[in-house]
PDB file of N, CA and C in Angstrom:
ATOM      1  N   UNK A   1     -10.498  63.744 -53.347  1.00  0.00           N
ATOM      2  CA  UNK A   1     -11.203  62.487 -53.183  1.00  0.00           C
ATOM      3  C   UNK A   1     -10.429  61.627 -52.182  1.00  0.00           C
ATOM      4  N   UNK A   2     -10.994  61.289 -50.863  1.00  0.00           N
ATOM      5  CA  UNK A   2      -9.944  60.393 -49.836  1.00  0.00           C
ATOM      6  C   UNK A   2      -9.937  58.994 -50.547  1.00  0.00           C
ATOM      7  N   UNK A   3      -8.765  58.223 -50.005  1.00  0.00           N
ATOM      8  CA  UNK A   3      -8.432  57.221 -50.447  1.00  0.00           C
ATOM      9  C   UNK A   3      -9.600  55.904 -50.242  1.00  0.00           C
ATOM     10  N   UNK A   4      -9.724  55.114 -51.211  1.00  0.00           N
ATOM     11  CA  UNK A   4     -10.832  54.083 -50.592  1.00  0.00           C
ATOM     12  C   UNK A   4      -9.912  52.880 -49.696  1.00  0.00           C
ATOM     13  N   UNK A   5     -10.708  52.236 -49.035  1.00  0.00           N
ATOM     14  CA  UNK A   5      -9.762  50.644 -48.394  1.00  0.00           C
ATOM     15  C   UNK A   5      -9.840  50.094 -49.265  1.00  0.00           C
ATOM     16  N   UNK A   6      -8.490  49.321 -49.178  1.00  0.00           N
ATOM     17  CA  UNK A   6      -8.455  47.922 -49.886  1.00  0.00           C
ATOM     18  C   UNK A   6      -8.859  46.893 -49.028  1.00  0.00           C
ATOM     19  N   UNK A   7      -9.772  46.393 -50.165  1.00  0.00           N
ATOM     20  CA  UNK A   7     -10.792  44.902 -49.603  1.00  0.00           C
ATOM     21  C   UNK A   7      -9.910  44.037 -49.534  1.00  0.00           C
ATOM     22  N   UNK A   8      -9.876  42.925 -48.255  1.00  0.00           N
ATOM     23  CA  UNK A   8      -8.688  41.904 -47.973  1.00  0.00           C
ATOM     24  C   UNK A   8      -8.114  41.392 -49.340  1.00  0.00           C
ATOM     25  N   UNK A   9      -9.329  40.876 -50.171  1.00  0.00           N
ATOM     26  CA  UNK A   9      -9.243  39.906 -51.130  1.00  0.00           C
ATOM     27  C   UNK A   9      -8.065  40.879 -52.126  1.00  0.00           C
ATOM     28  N   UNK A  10      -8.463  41.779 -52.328  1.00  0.00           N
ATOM     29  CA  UNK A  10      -6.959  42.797 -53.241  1.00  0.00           C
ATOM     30  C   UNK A  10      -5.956  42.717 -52.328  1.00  0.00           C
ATOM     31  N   UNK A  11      -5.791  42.752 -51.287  1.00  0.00           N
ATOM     32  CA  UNK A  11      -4.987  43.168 -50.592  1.00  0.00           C
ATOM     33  C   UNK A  11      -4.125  41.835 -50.691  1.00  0.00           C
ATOM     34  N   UNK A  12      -4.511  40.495 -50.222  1.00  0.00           N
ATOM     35  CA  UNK A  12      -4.117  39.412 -50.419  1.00  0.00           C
ATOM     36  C   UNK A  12      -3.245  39.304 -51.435  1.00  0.00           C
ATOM     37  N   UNK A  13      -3.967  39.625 -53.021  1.00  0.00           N
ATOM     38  CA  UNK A  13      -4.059  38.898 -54.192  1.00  0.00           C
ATOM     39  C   UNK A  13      -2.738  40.258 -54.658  1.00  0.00           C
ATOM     40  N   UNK A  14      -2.441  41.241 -54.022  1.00  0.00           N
ATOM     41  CA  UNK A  14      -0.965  42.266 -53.980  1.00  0.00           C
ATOM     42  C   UNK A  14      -0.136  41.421 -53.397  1.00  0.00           C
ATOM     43  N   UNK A  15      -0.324  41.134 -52.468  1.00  0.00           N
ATOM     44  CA  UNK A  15       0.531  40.344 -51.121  1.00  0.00           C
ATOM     45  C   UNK A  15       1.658  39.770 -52.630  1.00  0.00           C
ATOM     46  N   UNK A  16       0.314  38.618 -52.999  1.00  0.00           N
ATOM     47  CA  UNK A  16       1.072  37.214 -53.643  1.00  0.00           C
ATOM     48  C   UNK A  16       1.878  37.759 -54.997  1.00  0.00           C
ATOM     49  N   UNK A  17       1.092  38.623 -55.553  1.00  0.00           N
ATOM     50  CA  UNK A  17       2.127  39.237 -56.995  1.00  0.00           C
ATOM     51  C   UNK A  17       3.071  39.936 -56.388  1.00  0.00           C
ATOM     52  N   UNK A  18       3.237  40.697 -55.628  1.00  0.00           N
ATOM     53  CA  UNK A  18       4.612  40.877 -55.097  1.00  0.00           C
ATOM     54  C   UNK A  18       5.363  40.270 -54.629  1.00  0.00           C
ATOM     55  N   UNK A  19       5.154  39.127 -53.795  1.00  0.00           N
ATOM     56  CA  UNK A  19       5.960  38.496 -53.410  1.00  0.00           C
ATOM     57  C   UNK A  19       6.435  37.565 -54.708  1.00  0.00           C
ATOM     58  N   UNK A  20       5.656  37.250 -55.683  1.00  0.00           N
ATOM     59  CA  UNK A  20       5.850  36.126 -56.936  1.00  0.00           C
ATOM     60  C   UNK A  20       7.121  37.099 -58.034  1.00  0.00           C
ATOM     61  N   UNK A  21       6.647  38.301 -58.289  1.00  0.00           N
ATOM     62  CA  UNK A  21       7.789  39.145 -58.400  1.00  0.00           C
ATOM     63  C   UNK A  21       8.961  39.136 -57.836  1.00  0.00           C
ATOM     64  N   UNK A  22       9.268  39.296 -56.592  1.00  0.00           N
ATOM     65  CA  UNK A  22      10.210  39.513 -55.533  1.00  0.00           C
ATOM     66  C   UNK A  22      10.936  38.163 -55.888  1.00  0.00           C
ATOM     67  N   UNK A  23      10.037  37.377 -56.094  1.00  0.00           N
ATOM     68  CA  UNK A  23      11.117  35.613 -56.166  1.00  0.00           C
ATOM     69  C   UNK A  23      11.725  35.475 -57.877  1.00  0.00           C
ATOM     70  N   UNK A  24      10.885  36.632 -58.859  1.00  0.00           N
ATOM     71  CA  UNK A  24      11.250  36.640 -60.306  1.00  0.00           C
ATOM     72  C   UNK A  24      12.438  37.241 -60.224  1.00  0.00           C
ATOM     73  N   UNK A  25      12.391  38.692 -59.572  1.00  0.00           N
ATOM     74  CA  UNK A  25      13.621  39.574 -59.930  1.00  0.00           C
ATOM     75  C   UNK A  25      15.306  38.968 -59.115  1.00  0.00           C
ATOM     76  N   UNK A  26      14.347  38.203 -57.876  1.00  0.00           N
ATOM     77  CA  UNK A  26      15.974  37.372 -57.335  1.00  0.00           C
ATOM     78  C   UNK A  26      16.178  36.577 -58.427  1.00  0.00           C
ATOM     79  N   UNK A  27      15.602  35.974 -58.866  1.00  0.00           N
ATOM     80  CA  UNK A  27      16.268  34.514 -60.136  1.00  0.00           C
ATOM     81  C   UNK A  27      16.383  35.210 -61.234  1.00  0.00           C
ATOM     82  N   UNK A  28      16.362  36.562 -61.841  1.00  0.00           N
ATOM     83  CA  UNK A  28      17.057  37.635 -62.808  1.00  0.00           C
ATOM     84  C   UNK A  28      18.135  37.854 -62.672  1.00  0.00           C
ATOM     85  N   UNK A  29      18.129  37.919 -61.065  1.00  0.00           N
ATOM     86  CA  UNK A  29      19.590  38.655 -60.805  1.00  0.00           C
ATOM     87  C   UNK A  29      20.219  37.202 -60.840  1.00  0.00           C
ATOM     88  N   UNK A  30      19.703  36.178 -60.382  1.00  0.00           N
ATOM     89  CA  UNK A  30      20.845  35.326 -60.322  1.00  0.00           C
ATOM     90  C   UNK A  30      21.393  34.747 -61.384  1.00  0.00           C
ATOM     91  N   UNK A  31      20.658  34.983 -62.730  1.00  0.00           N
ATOM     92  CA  UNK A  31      21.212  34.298 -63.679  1.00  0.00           C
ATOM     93  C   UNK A  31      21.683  35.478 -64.487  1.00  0.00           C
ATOM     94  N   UNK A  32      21.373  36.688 -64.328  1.00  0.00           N
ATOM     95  CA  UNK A  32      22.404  37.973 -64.660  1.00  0.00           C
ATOM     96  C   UNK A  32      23.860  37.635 -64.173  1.00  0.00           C
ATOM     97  N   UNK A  33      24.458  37.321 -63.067  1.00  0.00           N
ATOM     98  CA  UNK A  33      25.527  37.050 -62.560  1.00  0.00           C
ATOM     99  C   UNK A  33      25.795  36.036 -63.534  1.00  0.00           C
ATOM    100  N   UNK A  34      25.563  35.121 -63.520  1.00  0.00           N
ATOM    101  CA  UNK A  34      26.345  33.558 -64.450  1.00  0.00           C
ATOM    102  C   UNK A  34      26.154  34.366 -66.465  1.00  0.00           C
ATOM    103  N   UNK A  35      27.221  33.641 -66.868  1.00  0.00           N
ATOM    104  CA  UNK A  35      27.918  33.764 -68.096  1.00  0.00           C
ATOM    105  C   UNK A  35      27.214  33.496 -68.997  1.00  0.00           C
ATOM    106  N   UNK A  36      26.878  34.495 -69.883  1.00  0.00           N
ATOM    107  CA  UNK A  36      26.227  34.643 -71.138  1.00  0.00           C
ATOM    108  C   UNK A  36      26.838  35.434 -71.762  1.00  0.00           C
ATOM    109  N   UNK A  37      26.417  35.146 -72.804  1.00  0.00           N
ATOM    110  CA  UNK A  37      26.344  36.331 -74.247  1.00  0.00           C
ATOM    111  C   UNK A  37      26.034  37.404 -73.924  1.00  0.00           C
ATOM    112  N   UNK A  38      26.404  38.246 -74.588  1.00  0.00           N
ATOM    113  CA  UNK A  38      25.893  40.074 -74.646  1.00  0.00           C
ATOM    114  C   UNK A  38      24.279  39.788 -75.109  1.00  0.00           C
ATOM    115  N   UNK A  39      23.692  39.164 -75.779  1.00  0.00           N
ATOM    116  CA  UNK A  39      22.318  39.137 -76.153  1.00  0.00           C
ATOM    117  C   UNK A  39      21.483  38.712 -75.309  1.00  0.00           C
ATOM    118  N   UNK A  40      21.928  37.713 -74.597  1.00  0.00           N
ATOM    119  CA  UNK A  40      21.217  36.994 -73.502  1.00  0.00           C
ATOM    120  C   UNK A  40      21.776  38.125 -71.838  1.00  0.00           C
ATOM    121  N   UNK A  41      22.538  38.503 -71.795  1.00  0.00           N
ATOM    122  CA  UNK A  41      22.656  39.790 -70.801  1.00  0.00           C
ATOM    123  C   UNK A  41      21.906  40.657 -70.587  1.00  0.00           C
ATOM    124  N   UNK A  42      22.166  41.332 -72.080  1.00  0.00           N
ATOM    125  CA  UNK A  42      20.713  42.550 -72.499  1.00  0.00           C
ATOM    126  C   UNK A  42      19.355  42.026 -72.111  1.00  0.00           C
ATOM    127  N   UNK A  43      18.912  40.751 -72.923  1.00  0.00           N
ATOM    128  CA  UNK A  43      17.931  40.120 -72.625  1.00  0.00           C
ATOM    129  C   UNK A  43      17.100  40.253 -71.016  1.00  0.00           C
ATOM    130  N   UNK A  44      17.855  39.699 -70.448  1.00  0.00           N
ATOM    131  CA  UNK A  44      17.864  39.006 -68.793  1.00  0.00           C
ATOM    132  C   UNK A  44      17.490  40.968 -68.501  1.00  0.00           C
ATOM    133  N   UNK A  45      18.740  42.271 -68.736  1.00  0.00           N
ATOM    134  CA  UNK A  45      18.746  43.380 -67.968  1.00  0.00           C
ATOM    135  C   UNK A  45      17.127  43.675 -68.193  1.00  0.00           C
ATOM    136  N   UNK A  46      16.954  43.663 -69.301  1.00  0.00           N
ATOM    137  CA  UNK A  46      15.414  44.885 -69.518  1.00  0.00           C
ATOM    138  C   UNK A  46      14.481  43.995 -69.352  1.00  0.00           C
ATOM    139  N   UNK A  47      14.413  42.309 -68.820  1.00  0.00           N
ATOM    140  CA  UNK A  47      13.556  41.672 -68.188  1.00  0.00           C
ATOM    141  C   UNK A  47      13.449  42.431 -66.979  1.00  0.00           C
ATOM    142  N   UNK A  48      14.500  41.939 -66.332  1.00  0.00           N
ATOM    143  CA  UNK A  48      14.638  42.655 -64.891  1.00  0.00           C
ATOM    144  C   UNK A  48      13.999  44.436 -64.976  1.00  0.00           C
ATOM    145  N   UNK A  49      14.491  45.411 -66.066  1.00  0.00           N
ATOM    146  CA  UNK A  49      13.912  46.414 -65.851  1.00  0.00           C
ATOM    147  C   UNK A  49      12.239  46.126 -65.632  1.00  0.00           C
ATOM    148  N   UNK A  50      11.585  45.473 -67.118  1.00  0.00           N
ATOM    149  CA  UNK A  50      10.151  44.773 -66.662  1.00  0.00           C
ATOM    150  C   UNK A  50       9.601  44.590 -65.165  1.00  0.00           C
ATOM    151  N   UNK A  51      10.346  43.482 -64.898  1.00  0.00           N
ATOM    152  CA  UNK A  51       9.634  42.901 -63.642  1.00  0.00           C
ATOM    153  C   UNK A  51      10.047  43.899 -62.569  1.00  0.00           C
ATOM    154  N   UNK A  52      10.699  44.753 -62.475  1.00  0.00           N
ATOM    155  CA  UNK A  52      10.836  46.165 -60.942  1.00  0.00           C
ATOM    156  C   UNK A  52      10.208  47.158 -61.561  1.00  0.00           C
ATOM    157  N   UNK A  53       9.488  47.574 -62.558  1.00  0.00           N
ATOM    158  CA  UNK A  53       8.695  48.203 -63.115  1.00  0.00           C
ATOM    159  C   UNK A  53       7.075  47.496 -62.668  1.00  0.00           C
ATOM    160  N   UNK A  54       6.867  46.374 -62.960  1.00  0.00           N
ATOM    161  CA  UNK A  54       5.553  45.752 -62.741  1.00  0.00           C
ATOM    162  C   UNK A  54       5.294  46.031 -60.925  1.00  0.00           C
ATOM    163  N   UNK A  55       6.606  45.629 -60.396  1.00  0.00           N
ATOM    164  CA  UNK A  55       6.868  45.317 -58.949  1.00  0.00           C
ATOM    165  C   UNK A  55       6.534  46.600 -58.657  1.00  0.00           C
ATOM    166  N   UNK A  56       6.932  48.021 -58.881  1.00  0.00           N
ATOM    167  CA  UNK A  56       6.399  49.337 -58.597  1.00  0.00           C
ATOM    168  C   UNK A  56       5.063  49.470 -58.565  1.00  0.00           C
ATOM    169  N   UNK A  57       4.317  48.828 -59.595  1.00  0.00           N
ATOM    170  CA  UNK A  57       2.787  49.049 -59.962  1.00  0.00           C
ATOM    171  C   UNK A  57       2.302  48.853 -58.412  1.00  0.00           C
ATOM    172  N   UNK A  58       2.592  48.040 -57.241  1.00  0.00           N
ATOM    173  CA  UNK A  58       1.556  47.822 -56.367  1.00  0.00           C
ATOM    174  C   UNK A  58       1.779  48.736 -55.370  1.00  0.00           C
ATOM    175  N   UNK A  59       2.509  49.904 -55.509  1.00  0.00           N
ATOM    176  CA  UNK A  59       2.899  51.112 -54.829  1.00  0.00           C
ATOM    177  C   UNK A  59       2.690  50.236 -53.229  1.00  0.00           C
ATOM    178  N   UNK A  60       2.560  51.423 -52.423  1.00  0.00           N
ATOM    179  CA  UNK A  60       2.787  51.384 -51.150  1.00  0.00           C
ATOM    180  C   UNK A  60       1.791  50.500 -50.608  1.00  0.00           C
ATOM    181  N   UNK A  61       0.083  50.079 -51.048  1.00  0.00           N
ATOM    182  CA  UNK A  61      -0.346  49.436 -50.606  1.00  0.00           C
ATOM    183  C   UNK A  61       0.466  47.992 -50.471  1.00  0.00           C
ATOM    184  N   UNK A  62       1.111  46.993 -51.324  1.00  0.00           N
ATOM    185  CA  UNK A  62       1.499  46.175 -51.292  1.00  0.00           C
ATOM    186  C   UNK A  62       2.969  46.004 -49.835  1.00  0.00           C
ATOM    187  N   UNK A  63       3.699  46.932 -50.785  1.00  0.00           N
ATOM    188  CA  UNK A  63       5.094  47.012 -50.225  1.00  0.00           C
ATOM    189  C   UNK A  63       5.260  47.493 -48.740  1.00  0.00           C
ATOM    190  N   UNK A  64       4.161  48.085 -48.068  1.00  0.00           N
ATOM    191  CA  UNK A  64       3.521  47.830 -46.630  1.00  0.00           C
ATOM    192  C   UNK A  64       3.293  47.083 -46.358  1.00  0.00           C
ATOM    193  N   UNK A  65       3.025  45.909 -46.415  1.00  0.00           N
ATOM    194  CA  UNK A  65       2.881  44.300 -46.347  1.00  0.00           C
ATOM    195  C   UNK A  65       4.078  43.675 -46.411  1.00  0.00           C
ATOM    196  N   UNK A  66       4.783  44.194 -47.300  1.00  0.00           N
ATOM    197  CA  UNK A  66       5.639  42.470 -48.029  1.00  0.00           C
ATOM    198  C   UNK A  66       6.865  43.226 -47.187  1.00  0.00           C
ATOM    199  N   UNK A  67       8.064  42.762 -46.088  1.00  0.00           N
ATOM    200  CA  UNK A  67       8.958  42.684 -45.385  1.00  0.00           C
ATOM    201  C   UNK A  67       9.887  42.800 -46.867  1.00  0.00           C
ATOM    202  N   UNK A  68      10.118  42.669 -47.677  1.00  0.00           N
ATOM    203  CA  UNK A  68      11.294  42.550 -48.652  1.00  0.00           C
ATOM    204  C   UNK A  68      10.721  43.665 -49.399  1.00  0.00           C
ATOM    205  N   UNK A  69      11.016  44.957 -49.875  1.00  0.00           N
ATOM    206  CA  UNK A  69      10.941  45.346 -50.913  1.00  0.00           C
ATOM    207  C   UNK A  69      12.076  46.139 -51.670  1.00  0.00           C
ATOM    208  N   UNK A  70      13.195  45.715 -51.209  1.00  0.00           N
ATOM    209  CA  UNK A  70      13.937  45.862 -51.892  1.00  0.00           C
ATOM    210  C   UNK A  70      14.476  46.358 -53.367  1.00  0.00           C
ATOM    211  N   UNK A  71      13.918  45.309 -53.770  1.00  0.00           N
ATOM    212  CA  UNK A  71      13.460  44.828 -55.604  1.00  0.00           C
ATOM    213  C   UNK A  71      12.636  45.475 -56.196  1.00  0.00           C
ATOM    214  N   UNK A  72      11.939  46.335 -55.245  1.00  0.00           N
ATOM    215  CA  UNK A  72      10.922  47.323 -56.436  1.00  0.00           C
ATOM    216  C   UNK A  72      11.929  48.922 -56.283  1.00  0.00           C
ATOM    217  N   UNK A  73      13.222  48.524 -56.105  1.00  0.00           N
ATOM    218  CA  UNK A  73      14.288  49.746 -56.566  1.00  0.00           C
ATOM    219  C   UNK A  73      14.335  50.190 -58.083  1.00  0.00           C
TER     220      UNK A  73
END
């Protein structure tokens, strides 16, 4: 079955959840770095696993677009 196009309006509406991601998993990491508890560490890590898990979901259509994808490592 060949691939269908993505209609702008998806294409857009990837754009923005990836990029809204991309700005979640930087402010994960940044408050992963600063001093917490082991509970609130754990917490923050398997958020972060979450959100680069979600960030994967928009596979290559998105991450062809978005200049940063870094974060969906």
């Amino acid at each position: 079955m060949p691939a269908q196009p993505i209609t702008q309006h998806i294409r857009e509406a990837a754009l923005v959840h990836a990029r809204l991601l991309d700005r979640l998993i930087t402010e994960t990491e940044a408050e992963i770095a600063k001093e917490h508890g082991p509970f609130v560490t754990e917490s923050l890590r398997e958020w972060l696993g979450v959100l680069r898990s979600e960030r994967r979901v928009y596979g290559m259509a998105a991450t062809l677009l978005v200049s940063n994808i870094e974060n969906a490592a």
